[in-house]
C-alpha atoms as a PDB file:
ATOM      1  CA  UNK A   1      -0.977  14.568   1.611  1.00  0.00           C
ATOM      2  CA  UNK A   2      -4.378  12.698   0.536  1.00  0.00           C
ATOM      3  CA  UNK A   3      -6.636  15.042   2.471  1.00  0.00           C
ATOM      4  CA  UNK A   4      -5.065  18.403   0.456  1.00  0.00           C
ATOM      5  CA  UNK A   5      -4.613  15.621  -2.581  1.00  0.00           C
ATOM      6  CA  UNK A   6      -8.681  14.825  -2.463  1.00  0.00           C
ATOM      7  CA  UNK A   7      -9.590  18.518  -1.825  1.00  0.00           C
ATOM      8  CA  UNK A   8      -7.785  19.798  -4.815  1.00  0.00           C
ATOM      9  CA  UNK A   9      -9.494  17.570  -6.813  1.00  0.00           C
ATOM     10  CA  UNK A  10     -12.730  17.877  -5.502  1.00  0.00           C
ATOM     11  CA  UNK A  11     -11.922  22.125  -6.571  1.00  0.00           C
ATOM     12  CA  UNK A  12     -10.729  21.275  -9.492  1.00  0.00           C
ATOM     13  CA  UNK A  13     -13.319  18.784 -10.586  1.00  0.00           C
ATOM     14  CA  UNK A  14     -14.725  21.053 -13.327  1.00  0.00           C
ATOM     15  CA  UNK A  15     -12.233  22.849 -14.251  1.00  0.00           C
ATOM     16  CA  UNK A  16      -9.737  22.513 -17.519  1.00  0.00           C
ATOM     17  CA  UNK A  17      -5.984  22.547 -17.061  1.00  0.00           C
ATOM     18  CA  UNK A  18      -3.081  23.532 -19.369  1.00  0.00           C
ATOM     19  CA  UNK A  19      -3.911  19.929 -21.449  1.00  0.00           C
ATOM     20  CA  UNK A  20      -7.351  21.268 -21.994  1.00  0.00           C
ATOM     21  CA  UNK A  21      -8.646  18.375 -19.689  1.00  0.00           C
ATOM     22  CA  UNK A  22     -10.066  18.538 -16.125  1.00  0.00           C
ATOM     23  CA  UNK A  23      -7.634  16.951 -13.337  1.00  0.00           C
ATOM     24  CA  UNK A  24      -9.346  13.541 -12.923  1.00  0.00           C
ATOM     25  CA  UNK A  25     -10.118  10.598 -15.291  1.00  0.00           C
ATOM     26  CA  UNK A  26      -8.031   7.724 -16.211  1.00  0.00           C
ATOM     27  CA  UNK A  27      -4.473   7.894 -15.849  1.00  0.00           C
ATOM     28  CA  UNK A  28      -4.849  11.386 -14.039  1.00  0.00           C
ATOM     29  CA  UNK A  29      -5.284  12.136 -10.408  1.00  0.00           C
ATOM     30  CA  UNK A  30      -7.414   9.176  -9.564  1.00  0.00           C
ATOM     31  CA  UNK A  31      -8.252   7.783  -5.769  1.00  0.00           C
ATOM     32  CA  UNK A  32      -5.749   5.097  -6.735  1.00  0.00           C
ATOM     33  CA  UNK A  33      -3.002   7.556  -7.391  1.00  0.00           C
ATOM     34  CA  UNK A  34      -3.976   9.821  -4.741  1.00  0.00           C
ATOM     35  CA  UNK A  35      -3.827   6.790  -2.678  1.00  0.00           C
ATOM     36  CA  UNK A  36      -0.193   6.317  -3.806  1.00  0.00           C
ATOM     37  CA  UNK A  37       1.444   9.420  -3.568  1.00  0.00           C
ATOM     38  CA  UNK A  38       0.230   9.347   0.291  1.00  0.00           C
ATOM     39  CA  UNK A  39       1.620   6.350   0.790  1.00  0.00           C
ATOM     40  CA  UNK A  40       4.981   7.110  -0.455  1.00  0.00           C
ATOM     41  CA  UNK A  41       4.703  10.328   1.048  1.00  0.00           C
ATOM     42  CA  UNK A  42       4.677   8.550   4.573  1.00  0.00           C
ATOM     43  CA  UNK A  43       7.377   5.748   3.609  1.00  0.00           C
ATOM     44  CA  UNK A  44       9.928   8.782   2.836  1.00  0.00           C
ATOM     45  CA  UNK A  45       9.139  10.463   6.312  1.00  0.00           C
ATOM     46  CA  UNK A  46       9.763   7.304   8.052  1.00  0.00           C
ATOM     47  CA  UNK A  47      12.455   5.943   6.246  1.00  0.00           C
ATOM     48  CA  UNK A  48      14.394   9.111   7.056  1.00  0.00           C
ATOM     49  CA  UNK A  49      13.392  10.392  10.797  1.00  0.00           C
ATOM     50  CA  UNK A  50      16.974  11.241  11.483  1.00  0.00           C
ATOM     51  CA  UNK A  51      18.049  13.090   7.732  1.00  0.00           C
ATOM     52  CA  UNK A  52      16.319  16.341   6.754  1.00  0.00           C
ATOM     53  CA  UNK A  53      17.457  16.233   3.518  1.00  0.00           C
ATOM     54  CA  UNK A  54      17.203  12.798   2.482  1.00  0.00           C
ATOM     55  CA  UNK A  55      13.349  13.183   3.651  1.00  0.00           C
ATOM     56  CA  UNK A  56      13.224  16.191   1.325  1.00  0.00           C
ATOM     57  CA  UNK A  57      15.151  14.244  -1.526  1.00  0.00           C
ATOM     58  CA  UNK A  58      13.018  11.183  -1.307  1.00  0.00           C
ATOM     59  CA  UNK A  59       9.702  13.224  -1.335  1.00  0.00           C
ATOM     60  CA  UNK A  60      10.551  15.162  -4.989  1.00  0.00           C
ATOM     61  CA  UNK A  61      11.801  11.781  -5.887  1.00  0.00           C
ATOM     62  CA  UNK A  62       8.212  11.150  -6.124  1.00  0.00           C
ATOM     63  CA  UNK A  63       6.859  13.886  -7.920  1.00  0.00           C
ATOM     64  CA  UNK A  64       9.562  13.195 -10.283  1.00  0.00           C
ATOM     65  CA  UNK A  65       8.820   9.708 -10.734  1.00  0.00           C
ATOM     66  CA  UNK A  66       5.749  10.192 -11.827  1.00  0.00           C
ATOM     67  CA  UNK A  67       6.296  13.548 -13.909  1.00  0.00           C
ATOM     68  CA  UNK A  68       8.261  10.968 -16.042  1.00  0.00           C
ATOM     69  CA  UNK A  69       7.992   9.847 -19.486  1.00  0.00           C
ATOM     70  CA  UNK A  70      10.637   7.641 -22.038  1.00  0.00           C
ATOM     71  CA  UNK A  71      11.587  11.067 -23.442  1.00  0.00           C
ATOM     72  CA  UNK A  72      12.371  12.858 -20.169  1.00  0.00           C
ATOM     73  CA  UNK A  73      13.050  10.629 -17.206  1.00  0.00           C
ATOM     74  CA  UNK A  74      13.499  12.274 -14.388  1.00  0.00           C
ATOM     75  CA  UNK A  75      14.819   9.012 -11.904  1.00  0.00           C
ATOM     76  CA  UNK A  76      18.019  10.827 -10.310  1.00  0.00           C
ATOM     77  CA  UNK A  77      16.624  10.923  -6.844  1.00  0.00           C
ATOM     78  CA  UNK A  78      14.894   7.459  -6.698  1.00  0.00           C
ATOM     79  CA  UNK A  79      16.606   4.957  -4.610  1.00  0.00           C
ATOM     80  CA  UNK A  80      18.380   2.666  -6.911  1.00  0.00           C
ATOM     81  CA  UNK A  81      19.057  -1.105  -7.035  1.00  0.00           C
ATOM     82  CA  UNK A  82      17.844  -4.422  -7.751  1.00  0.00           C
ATOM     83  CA  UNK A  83      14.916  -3.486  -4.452  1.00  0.00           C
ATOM     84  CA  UNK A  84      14.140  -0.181  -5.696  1.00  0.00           C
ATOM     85  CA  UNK A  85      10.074   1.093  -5.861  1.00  0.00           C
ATOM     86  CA  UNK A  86      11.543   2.482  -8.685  1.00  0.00           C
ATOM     87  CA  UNK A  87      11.163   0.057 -11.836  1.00  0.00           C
ATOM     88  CA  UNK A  88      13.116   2.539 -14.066  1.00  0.00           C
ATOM     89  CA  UNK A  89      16.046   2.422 -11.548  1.00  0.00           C
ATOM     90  CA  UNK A  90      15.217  -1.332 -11.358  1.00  0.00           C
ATOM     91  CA  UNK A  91      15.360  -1.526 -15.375  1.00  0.00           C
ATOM     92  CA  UNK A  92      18.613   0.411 -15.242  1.00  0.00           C
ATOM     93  CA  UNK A  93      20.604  -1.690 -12.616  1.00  0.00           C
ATOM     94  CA  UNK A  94      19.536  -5.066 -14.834  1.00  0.00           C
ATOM     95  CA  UNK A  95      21.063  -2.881 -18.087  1.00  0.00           C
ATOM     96  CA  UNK A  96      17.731  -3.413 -19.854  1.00  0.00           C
ATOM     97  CA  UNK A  97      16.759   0.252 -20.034  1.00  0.00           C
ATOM     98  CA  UNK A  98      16.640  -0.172 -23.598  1.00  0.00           C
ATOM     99  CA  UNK A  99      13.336  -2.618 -23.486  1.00  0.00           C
ATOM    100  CA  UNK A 100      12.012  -0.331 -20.376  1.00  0.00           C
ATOM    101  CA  UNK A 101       8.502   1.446 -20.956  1.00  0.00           C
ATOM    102  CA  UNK A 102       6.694   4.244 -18.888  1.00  0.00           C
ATOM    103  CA  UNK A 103       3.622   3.404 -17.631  1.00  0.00           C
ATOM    104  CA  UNK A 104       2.500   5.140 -15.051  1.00  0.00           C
ATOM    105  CA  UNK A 105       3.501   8.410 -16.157  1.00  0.00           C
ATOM    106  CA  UNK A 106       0.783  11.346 -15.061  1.00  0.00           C
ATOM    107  CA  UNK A 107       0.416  14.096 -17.518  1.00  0.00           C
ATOM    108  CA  UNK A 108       2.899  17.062 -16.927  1.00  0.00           C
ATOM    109  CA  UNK A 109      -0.452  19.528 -16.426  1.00  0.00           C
ATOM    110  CA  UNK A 110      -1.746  17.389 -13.469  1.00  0.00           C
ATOM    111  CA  UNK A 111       1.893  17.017 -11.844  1.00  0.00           C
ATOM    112  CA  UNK A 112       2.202  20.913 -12.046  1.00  0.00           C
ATOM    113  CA  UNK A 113      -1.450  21.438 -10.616  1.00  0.00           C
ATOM    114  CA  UNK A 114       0.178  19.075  -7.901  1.00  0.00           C
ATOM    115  CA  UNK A 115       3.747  20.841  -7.303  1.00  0.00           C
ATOM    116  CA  UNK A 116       2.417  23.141  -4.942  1.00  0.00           C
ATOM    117  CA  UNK A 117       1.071  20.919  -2.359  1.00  0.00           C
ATOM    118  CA  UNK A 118       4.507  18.888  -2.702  1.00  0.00           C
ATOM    119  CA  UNK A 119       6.132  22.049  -1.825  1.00  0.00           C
ATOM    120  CA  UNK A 120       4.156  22.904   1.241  1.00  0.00           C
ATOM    121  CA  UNK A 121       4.586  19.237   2.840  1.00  0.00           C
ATOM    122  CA  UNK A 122       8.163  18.903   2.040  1.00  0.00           C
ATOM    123  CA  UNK A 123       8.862  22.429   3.780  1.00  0.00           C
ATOM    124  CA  UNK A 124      11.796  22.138   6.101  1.00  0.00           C
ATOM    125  CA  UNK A 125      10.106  23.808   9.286  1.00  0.00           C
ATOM    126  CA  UNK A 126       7.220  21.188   8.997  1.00  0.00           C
ATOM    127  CA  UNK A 127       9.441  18.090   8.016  1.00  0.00           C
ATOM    128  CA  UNK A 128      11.972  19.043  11.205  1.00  0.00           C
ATOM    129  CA  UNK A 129       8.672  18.680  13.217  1.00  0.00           C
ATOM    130  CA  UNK A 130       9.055  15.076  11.709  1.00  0.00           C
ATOM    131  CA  UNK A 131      12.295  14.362  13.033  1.00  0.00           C
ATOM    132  CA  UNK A 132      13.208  11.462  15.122  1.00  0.00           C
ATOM    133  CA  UNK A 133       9.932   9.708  14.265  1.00  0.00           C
ATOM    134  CA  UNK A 134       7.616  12.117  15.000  1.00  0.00           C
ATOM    135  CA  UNK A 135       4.313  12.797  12.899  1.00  0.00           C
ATOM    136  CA  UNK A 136       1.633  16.183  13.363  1.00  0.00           C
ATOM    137  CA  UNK A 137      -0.743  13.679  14.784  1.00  0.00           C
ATOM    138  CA  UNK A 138       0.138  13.942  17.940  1.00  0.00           C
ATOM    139  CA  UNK A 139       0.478  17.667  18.014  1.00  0.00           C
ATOM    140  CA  UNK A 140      -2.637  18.311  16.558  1.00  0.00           C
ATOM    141  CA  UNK A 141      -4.517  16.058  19.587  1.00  0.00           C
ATOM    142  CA  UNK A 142      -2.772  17.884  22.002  1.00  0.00           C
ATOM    143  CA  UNK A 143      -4.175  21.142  20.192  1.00  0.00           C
ATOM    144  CA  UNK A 144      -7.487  19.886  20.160  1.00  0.00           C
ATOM    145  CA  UNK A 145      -7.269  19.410  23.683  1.00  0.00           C
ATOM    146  CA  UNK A 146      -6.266  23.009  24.528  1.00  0.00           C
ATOM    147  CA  UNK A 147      -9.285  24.095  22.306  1.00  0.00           C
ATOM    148  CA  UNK A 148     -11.497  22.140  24.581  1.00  0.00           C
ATOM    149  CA  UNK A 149     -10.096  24.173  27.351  1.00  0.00           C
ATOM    150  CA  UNK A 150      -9.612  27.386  25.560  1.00  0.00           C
ATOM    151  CA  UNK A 151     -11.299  27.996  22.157  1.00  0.00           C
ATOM    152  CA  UNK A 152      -9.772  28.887  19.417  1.00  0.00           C
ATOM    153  CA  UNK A 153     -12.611  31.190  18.406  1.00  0.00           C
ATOM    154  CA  UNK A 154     -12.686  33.746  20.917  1.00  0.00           C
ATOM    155  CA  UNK A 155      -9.901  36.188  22.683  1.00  0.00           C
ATOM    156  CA  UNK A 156      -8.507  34.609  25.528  1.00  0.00           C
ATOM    157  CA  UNK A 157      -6.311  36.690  27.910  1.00  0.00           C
ATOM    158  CA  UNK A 158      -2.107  34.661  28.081  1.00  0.00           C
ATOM    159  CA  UNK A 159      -3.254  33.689  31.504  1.00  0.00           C
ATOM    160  CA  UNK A 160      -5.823  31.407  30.545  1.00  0.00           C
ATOM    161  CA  UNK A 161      -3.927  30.411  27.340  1.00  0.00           C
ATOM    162  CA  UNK A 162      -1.097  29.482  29.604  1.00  0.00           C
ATOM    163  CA  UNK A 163      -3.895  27.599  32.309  1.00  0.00           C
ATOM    164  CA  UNK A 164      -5.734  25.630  29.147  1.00  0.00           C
ATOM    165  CA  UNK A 165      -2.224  24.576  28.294  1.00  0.00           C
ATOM    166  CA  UNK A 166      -1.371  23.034  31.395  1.00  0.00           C
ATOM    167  CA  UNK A 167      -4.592  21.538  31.559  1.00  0.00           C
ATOM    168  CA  UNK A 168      -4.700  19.681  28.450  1.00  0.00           C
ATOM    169  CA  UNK A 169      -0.711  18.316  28.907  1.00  0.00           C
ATOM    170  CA  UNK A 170      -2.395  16.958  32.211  1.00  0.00           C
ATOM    171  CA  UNK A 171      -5.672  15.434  30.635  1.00  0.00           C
ATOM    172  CA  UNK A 172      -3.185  14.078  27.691  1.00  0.00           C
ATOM    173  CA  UNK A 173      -0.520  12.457  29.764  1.00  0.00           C
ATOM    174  CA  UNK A 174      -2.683  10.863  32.977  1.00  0.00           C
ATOM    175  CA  UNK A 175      -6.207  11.299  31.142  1.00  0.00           C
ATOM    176  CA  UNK A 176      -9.077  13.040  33.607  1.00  0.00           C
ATOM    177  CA  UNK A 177      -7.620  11.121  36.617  1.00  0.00           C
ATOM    178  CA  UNK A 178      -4.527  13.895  36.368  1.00  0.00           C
ATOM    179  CA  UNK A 179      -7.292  16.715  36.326  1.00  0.00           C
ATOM    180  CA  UNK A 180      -9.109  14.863  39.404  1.00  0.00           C
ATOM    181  CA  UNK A 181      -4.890  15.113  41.173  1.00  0.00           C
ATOM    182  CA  UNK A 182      -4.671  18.713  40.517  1.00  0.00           C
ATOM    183  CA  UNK A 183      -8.671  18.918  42.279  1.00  0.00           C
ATOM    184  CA  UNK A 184      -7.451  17.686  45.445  1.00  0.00           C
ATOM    185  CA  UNK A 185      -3.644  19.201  45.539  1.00  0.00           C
ATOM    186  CA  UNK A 186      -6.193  22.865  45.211  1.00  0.00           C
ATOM    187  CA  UNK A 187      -8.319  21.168  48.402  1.00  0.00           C
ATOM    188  CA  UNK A 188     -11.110  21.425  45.967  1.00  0.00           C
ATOM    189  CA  UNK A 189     -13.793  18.975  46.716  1.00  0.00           C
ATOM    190  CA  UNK A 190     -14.927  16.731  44.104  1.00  0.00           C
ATOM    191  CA  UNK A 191     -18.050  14.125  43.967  1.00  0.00           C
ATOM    192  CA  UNK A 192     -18.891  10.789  43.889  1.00  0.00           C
ATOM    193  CA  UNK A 193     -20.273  11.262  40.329  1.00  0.00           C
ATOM    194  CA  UNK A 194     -17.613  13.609  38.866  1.00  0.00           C
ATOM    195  CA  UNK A 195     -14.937  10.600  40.067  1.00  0.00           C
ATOM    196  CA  UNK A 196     -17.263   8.296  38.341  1.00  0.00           C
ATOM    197  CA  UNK A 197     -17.732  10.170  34.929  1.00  0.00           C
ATOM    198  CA  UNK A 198     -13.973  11.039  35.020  1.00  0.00           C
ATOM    199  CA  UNK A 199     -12.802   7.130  34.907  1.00  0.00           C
ATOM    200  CA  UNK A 200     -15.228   6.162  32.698  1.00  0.00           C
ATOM    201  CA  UNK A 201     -13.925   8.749  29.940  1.00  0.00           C
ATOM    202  CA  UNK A 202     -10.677   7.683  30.550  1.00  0.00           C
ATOM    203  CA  UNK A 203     -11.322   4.119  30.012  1.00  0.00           C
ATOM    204  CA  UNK A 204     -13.205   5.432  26.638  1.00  0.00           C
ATOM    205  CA  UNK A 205     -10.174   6.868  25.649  1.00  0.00           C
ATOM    206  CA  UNK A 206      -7.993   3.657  26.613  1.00  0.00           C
ATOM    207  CA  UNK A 207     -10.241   1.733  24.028  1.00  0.00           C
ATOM    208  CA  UNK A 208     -10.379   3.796  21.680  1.00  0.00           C
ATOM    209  CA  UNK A 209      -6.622   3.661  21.363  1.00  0.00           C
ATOM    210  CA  UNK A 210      -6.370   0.247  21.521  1.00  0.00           C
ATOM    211  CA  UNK A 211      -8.758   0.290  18.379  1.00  0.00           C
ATOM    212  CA  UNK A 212      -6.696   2.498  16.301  1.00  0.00           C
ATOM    213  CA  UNK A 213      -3.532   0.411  17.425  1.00  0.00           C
ATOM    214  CA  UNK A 214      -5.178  -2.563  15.936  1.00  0.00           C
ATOM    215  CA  UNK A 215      -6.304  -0.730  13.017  1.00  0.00           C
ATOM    216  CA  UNK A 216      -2.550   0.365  12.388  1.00  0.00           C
ATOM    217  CA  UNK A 217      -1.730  -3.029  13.190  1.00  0.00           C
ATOM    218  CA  UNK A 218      -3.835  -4.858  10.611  1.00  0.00           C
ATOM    219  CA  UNK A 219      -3.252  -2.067   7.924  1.00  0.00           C
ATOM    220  CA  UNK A 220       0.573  -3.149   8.545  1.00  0.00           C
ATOM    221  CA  UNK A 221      -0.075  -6.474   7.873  1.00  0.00           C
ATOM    222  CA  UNK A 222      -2.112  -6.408   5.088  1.00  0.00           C
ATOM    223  CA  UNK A 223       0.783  -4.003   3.835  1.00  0.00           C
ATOM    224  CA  UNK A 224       3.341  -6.622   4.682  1.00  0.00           C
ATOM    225  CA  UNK A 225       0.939  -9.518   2.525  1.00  0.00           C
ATOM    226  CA  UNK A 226       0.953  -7.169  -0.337  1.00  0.00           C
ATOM    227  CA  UNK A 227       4.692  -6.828  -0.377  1.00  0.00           C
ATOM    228  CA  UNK A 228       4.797 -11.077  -0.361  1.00  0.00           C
ATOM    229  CA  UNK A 229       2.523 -11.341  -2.750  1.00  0.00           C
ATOM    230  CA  UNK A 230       4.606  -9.063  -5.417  1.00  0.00           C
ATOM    231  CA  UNK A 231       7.497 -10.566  -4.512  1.00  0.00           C
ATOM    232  CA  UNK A 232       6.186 -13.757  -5.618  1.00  0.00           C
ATOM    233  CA  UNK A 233       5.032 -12.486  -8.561  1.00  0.00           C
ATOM    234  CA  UNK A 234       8.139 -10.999  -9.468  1.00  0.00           C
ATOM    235  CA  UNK A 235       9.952 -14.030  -8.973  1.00  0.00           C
ATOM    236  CA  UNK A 236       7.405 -16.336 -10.936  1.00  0.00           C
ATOM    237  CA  UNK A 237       7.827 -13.503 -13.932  1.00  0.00           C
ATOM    238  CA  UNK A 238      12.172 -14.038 -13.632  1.00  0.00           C
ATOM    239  CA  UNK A 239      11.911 -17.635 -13.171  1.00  0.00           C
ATOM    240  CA  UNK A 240       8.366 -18.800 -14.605  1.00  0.00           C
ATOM    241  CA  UNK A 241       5.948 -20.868 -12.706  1.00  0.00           C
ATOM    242  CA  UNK A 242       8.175 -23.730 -10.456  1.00  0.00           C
ATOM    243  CA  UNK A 243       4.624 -25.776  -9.614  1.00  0.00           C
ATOM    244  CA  UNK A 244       0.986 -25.447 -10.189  1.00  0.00           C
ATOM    245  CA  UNK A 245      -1.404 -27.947  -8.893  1.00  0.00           C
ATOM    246  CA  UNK A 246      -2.180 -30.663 -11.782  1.00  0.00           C
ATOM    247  CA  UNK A 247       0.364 -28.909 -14.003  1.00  0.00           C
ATOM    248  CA  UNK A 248       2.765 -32.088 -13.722  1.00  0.00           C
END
């Protein structure tokens, strides 16, 4: 979502849309909003890795969202509640719709510039591949792995297609030490150096993963501390400030 999100941007930079304005600039597609609609993008896939069509539903729920103004809200496939994301759902469970204002509302010309890419990524056949928890990340390293073996860029016969694939489900599941197995179950010799390089790749590759586990791991908790933080803030606004040092 932000990758196609930033690139249509980046094409459009210069260009005027239906408004007669380009498709960034305040309260347009900005890196903050971009940054948004990614994020809820992911939350709807992983909310709903066992429902098709409640992943589908909660995706258009947020071009929707933000297509809407006080004259045509478009809410019907936001989660509702008290907990919603939703503040115009949140408005409408308190019954104070009446007091409730739009403000994050993007301009119907940028949301339509938009639509398409919403329609691509909320595609059945690629949100099935979703299913159960999944994400394309994984299948796209295990392409890039067969690419190593077999590039894409040339004409490969099926028999070597077929050989790169097993190759690459070997290097991806036991690293170069699998490749190294298959060496010696062919009675193929292999050297002191070629054992050496092999391990020390696949140690590489152990560290690198542990680095982008405690990436994902930090990014979750400094999700997790924004979520406290508006919660508190939410409270303070429905119950005003209980304490504040020197206040008493």
């Amino acid at each position: 979502m932000g990758t196609r999100l930033r690139k249509l941007k980046k094409d459009m930079k210069r260009k005027k849309l239906a408004d007669g304005k380009t498709i960034g600039g305040r309260g347009r597609l900005t890196d903050e909003l971009i940054k948004k609609l990614t994020t809820y993008y992911g939350n709807a896939i992983r909310k709903n890795k066992n429902n098709l069509f409640s992943m589908r539903k909660d995706i258009w729920a947020i071009w929707m969202h933000f297509v809407s103004t006080d004259a045509d809200p478009q809410h019907h496939f936001c989660p509702t509640g008290e907990n919603s994301w939703c503040k115009y759902n949140q408005a409408k469970f308190k019954n104070s719709l009446e007091k409730f204002k739009h403000k994050s509302s993007v301009p119907r010309a940028v949301m339509d510039m938009i639509k398409p890419i919403f329609k691509a990524l909320s595609n059945p056949t690629l949100l099935k591949r979703c299913l159960g928890g999944k994400t394309q990340n994984t299948n796209e390293s295990l392409n890039s792995l067969i690419w190593n073996f077999c590039s894409k860029n040339t004409n490969s016969s099926r028999k070597i297609a077929q050989i790169a694939t097993n190759l690459a489900c070997i290097s991806y599941n036991n690293g170069e030490k699998g490749i190294l197995d298959v060496l010696k179950e062919l009675e193929l010799d292999t050297g002191e150096q070629q054992v050496k390089d092999s391990l020390l790749r696949d140690k590489e590759r152990i560290k690198l993963a542990e680095r982008c586990c405690q990436k994902a791991t930090l990014e979750a908790r400094k999700a997790k501390k924004r979520l406290k933080t508006a919660e508190k803030k939410a409270v303070v606004k429905l119950e005003g400030k209980i304490y504040s040092s020197g206040a008493f």
